[in-house]
Protein backbone atom coordinates (compact mmCIF):
# COMPACT_ATOMS: atom_id res chain seq x y z
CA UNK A 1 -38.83 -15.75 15.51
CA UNK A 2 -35.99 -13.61 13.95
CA UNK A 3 -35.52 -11.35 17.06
CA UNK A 4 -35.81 -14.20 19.65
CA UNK A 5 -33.08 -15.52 17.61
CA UNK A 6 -30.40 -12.75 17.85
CA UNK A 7 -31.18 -12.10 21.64
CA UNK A 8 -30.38 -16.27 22.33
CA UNK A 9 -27.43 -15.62 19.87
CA UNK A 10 -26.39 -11.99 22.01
CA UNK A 11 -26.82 -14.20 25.29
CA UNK A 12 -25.03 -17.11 24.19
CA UNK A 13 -22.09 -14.56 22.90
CA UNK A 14 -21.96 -12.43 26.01
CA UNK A 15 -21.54 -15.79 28.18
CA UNK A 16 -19.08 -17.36 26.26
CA UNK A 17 -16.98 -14.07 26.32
CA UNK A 18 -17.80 -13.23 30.03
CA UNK A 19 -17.03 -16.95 30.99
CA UNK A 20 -13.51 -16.87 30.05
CA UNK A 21 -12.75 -13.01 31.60
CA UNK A 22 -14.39 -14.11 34.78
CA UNK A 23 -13.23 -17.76 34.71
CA UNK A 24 -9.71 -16.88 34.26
CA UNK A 25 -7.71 -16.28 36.93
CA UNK A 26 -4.92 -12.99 37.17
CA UNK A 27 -1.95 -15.18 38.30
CA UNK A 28 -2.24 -17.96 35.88
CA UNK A 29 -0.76 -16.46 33.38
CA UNK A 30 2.66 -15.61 33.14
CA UNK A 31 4.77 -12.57 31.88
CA UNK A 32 5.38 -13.40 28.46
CA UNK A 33 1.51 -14.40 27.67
CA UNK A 34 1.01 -11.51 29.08
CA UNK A 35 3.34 -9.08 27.05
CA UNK A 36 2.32 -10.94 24.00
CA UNK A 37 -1.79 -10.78 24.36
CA UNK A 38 -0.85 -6.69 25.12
CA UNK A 39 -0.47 -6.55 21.45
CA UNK A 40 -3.75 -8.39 20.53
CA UNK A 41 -5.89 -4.82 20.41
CA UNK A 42 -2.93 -2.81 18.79
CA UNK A 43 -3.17 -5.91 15.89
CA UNK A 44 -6.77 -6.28 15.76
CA UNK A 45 -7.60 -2.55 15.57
CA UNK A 46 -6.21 -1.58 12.56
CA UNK A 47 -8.28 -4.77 10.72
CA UNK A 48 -11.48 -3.09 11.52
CA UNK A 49 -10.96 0.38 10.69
CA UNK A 50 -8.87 0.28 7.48
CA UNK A 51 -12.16 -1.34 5.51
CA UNK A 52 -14.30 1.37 6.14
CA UNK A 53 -11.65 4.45 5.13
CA UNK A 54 -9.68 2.61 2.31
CA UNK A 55 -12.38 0.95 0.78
CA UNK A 56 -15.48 1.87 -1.52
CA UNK A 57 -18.72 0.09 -1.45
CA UNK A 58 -17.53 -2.68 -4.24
CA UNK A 59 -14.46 -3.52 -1.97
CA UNK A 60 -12.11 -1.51 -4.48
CA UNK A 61 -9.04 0.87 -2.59
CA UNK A 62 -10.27 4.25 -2.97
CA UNK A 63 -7.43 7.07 -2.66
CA UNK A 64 -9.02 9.55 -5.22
CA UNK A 65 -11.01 11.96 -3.54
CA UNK A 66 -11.72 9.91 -0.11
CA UNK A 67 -12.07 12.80 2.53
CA UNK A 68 -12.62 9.61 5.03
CA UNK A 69 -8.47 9.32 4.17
CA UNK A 70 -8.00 13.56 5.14
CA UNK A 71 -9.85 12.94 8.36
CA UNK A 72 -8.03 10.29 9.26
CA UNK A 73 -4.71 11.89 8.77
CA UNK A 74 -5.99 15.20 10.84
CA UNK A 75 -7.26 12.40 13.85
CA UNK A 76 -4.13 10.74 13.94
CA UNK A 77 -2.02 14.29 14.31
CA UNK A 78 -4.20 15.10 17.28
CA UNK A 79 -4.14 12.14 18.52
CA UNK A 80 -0.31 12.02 18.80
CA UNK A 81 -0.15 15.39 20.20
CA UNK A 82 -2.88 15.26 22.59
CA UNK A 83 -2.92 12.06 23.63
CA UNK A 84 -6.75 12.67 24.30
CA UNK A 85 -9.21 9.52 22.88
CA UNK A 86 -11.90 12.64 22.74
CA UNK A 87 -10.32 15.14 21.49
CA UNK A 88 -9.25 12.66 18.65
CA UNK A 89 -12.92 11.12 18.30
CA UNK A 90 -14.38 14.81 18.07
CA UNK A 91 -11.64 16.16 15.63
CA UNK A 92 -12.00 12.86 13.09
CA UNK A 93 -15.61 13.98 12.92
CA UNK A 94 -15.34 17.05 12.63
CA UNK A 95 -13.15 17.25 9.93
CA UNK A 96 -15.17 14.14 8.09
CA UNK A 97 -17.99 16.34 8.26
CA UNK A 98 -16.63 19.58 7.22
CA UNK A 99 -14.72 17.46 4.37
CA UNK A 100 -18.57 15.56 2.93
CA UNK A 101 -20.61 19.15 3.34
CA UNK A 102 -17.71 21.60 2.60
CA UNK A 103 -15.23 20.79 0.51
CA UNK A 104 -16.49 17.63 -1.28
């Protein structure tokens, strides 16, 4: 029952989504909808990942001793300077981990 649920919920999602991508035409929309949804990931983004670095597990900001915060910092440098989504993914880890088994 429960996992026949979540695959009709996972189908039902993935049409609704694919419906409008394939649905929707390139020309119908013009250059100002399209300058303005450009910014849609840049504002969504930063909603999902500032939970899991700023936040503890009661939903409390956590700035005292949070290597998640150090990491973070160290990503973003490389990630400005290389310009590289890997090298920033890979250097973010890294440094998490070295921060939780090292230094922490």
């Amino acid at each position: 029952m429960h996992w026949s649920t979540i695959i009709y919920c996972g189908i039902i999602t993935y049409l609704t989504r694919f419906s409008m991508i394939f649905l929707l035409k390139k020309d119908i929309l013009n250059d100002k909808t399209k300058k303005i949804l450009s910014y849609v990931p840049s504002a969504i983004f930063p909603a999902i990942i500032f939970p899991p670095i700023f936040l503890d597990s009661t939903g409390s900001l956590d700035f005292e001793s949070n290597p998640k915060i150090l990491a973070t910092v160290f990503a973003i440098i490389i990630g400005f300077f290389s310009r590289s989504i890997i090298a920033t993914i890979f250097v973010g880890l890294i440094s998490y981990w070295f921060l939780i088994f090292v230094y922490y």
